[in-house]
C-alpha atoms as a PDB file:
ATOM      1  CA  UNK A   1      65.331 -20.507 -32.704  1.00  0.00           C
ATOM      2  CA  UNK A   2      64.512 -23.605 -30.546  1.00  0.00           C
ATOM      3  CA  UNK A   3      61.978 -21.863 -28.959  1.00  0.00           C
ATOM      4  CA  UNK A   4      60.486 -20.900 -32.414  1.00  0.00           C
ATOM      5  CA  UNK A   5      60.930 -24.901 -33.604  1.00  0.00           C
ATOM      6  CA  UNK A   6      58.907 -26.177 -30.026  1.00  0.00           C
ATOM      7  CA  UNK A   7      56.338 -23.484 -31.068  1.00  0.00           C
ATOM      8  CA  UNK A   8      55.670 -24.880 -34.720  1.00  0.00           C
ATOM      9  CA  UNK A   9      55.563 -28.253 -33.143  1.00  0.00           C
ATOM     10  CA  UNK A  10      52.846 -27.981 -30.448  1.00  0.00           C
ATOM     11  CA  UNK A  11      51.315 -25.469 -33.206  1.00  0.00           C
ATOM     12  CA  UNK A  12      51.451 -28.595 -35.463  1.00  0.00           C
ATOM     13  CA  UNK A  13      50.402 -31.576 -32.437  1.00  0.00           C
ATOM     14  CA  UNK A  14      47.165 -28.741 -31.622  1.00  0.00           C
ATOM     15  CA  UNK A  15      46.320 -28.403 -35.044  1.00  0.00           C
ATOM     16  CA  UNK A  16      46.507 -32.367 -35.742  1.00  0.00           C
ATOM     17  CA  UNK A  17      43.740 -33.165 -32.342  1.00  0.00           C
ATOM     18  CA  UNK A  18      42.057 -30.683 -33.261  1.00  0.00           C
ATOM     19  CA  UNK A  19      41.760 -31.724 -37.018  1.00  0.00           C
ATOM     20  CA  UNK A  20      41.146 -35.419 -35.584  1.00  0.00           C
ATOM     21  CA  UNK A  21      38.461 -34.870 -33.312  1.00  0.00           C
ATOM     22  CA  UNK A  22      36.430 -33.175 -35.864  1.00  0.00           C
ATOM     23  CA  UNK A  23      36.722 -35.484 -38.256  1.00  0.00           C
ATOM     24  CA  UNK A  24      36.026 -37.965 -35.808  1.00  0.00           C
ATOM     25  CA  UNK A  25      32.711 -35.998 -34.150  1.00  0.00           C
ATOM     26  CA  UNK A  26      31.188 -35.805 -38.186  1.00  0.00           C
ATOM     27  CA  UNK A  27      31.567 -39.071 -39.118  1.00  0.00           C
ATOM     28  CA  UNK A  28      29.997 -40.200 -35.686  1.00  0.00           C
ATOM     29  CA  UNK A  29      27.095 -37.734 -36.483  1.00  0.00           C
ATOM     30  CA  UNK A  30      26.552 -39.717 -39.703  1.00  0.00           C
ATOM     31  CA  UNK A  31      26.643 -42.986 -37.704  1.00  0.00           C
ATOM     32  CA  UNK A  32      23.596 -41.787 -35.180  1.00  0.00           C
ATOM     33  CA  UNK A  33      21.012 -41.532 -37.764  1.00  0.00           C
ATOM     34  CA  UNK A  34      19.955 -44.953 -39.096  1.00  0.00           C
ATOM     35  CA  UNK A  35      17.347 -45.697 -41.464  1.00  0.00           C
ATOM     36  CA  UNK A  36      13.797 -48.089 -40.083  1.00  0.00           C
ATOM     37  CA  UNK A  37      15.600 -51.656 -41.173  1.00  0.00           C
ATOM     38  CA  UNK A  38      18.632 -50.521 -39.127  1.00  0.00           C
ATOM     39  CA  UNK A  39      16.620 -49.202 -36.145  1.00  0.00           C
ATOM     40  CA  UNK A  40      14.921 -52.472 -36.093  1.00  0.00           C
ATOM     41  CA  UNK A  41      17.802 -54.736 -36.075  1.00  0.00           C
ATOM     42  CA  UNK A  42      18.976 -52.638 -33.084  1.00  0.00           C
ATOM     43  CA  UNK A  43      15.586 -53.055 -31.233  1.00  0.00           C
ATOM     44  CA  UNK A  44      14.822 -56.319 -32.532  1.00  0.00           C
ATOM     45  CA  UNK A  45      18.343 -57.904 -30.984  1.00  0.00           C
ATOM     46  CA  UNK A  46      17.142 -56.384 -27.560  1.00  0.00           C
ATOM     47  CA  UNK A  47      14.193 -57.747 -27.822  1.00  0.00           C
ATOM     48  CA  UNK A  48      14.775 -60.756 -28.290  1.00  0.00           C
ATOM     49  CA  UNK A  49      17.140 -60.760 -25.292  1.00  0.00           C
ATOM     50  CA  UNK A  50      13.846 -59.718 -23.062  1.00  0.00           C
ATOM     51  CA  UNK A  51      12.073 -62.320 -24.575  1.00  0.00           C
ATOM     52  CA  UNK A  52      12.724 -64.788 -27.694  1.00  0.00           C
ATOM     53  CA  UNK A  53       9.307 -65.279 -28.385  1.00  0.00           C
ATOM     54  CA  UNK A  54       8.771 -61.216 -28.817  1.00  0.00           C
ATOM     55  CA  UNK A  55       7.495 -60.253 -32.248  1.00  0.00           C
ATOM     56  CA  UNK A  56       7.845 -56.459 -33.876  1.00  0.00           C
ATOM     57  CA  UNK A  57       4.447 -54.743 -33.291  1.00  0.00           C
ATOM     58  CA  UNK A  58       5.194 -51.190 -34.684  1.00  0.00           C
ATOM     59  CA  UNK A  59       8.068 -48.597 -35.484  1.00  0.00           C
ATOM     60  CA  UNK A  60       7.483 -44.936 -35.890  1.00  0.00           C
ATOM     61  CA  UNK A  61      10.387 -41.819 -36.093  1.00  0.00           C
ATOM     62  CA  UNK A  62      10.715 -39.145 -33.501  1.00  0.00           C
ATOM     63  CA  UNK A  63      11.454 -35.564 -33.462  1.00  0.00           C
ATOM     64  CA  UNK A  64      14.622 -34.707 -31.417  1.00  0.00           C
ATOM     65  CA  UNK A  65      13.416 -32.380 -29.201  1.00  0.00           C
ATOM     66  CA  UNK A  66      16.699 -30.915 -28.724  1.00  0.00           C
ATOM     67  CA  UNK A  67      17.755 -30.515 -32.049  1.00  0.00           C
ATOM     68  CA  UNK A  68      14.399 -30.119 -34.627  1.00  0.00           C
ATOM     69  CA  UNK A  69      15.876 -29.612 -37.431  1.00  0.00           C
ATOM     70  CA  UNK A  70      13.648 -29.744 -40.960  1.00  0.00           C
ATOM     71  CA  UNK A  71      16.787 -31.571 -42.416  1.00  0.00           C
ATOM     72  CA  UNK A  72      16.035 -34.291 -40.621  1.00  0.00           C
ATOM     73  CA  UNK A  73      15.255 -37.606 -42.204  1.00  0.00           C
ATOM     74  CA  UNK A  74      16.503 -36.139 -46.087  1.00  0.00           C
ATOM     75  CA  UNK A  75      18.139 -39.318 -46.275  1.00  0.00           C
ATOM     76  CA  UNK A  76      15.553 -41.538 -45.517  1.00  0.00           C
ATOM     77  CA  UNK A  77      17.551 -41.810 -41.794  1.00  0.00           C
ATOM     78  CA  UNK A  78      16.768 -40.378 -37.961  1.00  0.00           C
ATOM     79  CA  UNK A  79      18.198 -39.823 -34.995  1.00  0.00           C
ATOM     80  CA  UNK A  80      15.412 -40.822 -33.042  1.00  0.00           C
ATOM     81  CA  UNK A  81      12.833 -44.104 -33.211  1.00  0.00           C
ATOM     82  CA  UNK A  82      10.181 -45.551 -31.251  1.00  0.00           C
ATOM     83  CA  UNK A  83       8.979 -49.246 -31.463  1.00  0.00           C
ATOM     84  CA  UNK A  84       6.837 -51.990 -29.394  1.00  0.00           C
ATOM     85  CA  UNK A  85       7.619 -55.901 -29.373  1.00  0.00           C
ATOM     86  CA  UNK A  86       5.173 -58.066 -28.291  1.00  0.00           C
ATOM     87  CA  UNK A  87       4.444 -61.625 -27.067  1.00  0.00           C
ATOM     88  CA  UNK A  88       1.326 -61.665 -28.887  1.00  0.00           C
ATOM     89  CA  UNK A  89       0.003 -65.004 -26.680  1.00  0.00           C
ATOM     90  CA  UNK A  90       1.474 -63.474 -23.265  1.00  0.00           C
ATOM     91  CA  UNK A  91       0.471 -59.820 -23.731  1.00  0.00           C
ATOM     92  CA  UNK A  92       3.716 -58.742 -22.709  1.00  0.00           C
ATOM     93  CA  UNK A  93       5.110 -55.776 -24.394  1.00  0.00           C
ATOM     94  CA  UNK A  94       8.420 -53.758 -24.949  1.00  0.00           C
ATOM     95  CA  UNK A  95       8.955 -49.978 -25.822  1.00  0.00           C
ATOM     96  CA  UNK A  96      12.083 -49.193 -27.168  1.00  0.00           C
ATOM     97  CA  UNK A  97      13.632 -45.591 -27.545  1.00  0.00           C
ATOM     98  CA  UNK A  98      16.438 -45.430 -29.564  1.00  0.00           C
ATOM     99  CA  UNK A  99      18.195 -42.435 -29.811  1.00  0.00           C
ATOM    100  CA  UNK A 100      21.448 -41.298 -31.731  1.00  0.00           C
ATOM    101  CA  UNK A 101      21.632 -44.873 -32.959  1.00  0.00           C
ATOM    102  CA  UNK A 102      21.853 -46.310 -29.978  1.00  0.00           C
ATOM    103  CA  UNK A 103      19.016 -47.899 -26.884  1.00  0.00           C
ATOM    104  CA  UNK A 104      18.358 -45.784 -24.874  1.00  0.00           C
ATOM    105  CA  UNK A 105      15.213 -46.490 -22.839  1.00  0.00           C
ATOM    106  CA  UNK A 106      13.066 -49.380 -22.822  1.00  0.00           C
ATOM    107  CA  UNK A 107       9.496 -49.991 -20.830  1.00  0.00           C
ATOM    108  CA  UNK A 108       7.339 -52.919 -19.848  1.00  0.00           C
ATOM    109  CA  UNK A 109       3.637 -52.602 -20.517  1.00  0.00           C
ATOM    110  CA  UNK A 110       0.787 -54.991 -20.706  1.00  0.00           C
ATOM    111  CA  UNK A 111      -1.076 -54.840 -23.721  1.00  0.00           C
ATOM    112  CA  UNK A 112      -3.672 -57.379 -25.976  1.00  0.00           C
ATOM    113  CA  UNK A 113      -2.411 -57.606 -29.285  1.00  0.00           C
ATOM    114  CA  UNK A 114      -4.400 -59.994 -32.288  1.00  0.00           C
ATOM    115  CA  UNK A 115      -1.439 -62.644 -33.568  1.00  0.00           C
ATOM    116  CA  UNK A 116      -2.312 -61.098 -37.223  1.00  0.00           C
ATOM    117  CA  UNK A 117      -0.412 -57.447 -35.703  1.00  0.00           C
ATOM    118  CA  UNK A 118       3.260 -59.078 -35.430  1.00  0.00           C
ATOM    119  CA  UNK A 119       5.389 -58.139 -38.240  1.00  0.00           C
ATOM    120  CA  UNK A 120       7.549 -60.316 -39.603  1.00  0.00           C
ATOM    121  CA  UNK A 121      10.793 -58.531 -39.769  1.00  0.00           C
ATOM    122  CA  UNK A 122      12.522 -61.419 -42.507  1.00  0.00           C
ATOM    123  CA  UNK A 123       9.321 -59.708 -44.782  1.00  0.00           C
ATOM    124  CA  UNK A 124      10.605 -56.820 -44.741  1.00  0.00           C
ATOM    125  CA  UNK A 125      12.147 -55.555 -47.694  1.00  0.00           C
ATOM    126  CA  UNK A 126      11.723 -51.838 -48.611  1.00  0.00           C
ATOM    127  CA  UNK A 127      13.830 -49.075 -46.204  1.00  0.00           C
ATOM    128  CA  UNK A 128      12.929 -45.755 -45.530  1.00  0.00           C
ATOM    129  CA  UNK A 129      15.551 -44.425 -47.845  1.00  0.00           C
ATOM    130  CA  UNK A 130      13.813 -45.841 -50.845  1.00  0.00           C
ATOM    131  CA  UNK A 131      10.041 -44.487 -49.820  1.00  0.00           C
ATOM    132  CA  UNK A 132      11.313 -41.308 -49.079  1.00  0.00           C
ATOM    133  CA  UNK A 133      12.766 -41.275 -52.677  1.00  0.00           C
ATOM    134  CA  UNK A 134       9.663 -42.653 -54.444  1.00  0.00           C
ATOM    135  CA  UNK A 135       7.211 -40.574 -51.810  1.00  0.00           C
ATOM    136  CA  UNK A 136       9.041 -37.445 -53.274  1.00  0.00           C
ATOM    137  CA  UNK A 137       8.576 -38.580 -56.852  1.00  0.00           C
ATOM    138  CA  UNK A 138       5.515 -38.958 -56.911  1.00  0.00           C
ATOM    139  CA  UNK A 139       3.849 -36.206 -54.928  1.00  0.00           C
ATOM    140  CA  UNK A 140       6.517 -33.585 -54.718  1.00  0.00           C
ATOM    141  CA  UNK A 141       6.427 -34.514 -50.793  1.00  0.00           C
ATOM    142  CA  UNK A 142       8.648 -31.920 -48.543  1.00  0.00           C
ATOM    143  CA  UNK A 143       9.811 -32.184 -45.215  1.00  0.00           C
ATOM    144  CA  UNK A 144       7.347 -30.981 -42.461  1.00  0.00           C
ATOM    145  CA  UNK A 145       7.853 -27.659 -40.405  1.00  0.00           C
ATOM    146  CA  UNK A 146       5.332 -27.779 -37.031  1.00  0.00           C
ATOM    147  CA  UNK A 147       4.513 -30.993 -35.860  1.00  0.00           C
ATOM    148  CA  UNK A 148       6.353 -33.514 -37.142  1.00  0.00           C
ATOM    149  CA  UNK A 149       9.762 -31.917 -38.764  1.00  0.00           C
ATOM    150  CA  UNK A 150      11.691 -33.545 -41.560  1.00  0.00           C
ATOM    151  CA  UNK A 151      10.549 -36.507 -42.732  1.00  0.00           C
ATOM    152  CA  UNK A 152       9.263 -38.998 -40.671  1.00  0.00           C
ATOM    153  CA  UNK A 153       9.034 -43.111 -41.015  1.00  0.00           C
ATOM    154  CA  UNK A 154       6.611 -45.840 -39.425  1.00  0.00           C
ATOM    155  CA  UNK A 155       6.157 -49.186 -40.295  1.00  0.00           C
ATOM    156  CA  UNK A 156       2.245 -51.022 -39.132  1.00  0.00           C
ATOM    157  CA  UNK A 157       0.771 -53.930 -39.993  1.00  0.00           C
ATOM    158  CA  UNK A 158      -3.143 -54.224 -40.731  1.00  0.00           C
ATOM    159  CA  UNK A 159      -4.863 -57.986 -40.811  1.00  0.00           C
ATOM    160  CA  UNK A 160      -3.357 -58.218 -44.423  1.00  0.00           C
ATOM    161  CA  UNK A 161      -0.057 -56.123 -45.028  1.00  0.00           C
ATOM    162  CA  UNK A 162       2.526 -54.464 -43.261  1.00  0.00           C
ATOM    163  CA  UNK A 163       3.154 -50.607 -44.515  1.00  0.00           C
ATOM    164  CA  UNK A 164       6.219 -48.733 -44.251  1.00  0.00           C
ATOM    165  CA  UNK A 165       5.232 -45.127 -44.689  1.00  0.00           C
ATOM    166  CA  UNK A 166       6.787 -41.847 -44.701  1.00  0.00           C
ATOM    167  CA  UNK A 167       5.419 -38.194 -43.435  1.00  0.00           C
ATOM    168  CA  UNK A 168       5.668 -35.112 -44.909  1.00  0.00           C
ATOM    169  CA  UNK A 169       4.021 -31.858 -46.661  1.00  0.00           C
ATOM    170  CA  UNK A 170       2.135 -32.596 -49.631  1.00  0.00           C
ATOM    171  CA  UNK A 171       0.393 -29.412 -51.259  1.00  0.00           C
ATOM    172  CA  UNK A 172       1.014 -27.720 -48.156  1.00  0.00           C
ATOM    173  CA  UNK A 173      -0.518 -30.224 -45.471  1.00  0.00           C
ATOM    174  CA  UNK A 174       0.685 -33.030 -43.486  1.00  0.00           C
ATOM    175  CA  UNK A 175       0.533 -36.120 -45.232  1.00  0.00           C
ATOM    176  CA  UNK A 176       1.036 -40.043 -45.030  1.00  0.00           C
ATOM    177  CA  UNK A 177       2.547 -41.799 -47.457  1.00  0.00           C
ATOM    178  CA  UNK A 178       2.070 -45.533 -47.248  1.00  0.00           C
ATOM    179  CA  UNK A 179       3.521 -48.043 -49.470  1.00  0.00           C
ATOM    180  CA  UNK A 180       4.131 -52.501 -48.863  1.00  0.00           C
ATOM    181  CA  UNK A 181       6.445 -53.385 -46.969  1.00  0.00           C
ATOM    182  CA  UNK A 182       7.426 -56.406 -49.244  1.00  0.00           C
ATOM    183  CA  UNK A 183       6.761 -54.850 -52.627  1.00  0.00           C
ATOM    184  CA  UNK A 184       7.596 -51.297 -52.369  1.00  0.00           C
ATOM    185  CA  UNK A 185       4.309 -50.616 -54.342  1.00  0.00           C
ATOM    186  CA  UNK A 186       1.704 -47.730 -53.410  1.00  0.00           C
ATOM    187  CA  UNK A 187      -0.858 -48.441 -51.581  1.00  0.00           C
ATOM    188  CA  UNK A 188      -2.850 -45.026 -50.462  1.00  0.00           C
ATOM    189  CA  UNK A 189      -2.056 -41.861 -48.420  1.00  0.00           C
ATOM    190  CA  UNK A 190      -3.988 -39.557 -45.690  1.00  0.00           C
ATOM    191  CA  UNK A 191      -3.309 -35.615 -45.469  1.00  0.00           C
ATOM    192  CA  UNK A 192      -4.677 -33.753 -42.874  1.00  0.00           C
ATOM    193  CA  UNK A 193      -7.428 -30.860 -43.976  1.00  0.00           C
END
């Protein structure tokens, strides 16, 4: 009977780690992907460490080579970013990988940038999440399958605005989405023929 009792109860302790760590591994899945606003925090705070007069040049999503997966990026969140800070007067620039939610590589280049190319990050006020909604109501847009898989996010700056876009399949080709960055409001797309 004891032996039956000290069966049930390392039965129990198994099931209970077992029960934990899964838990524990899902919820930490949800916590890697991050939508653009929250990727640039994350890059902008190292940035600034590498230099305090570094401004926010661009931001695109990345497939996950390992893992492409055309779920990606339903939320309006990725795994996977890419962005460049710059000291516009210096020509000093950072590329930051972040991957899983986290830094994980970063690169020094030399590059001329115009001061009209920094985006202020303050401006920003529309996230992925919310042009991936309105990209889908309005042109039915679906997550791509080849090149770029799932939905993908980028944020740019012209000499005017600053666009946060989304990609996708619209009518069956790869398209661009682009909306403002401070007013959430359309401003134009590009599919590829």
């Amino acid at each position: 009977m004891k032996k039956l009792v000290v069966l049930i109860i390392c039965f129990l302790v198994a099931l209970s780690f077992y029960l934990f760590w899964n838990s524990d591994s899902r919820s930490s899945s949800n916590q890697q992907e991050i939508s653009l606003i929250e990727a640039i925090k994350k890059g902008g705070e190292f940035a600034q460490n590498w230099n305090p007069k570094a401004s926010l040049i661009d931001v695109t999503s990345v497939d996950d080579p390992s893992n492409a997966n055309p779920s990606e990026g339903a939320d309006g969140k990725r795994k996977n970013w890419n962005m460049v800070f710059g000291d516009v007067q210096t020509g000093e620039a950072l590329i930051i990988n972040i991957q899983k939610g986290k830094i994980n590589t970063s690169s020094e280049i030399k590059q001329t940038f115009k001061i009209n190319q920094a985006i202020s990050i303050d401006s920003i006020k529309i996230d992925s999440p919310d042009v991936l909604a309105t990209a889908k109501n309005m042109f039915d847009l679906q997550p791509g399958t080849d090149w770029a898989i799932g939905y993908h996010f980028l944020l740019t700056r012209d000499n005017i605005k600053t666009f946060i876009g989304v990609v996708g399949l619209s009518e069956g080709k790869l398209t661009k989405i682009y909306f403002d960055a401070v007013t959430g409001e359309y401003t134009g797309r590009v599919s590829n023929k």
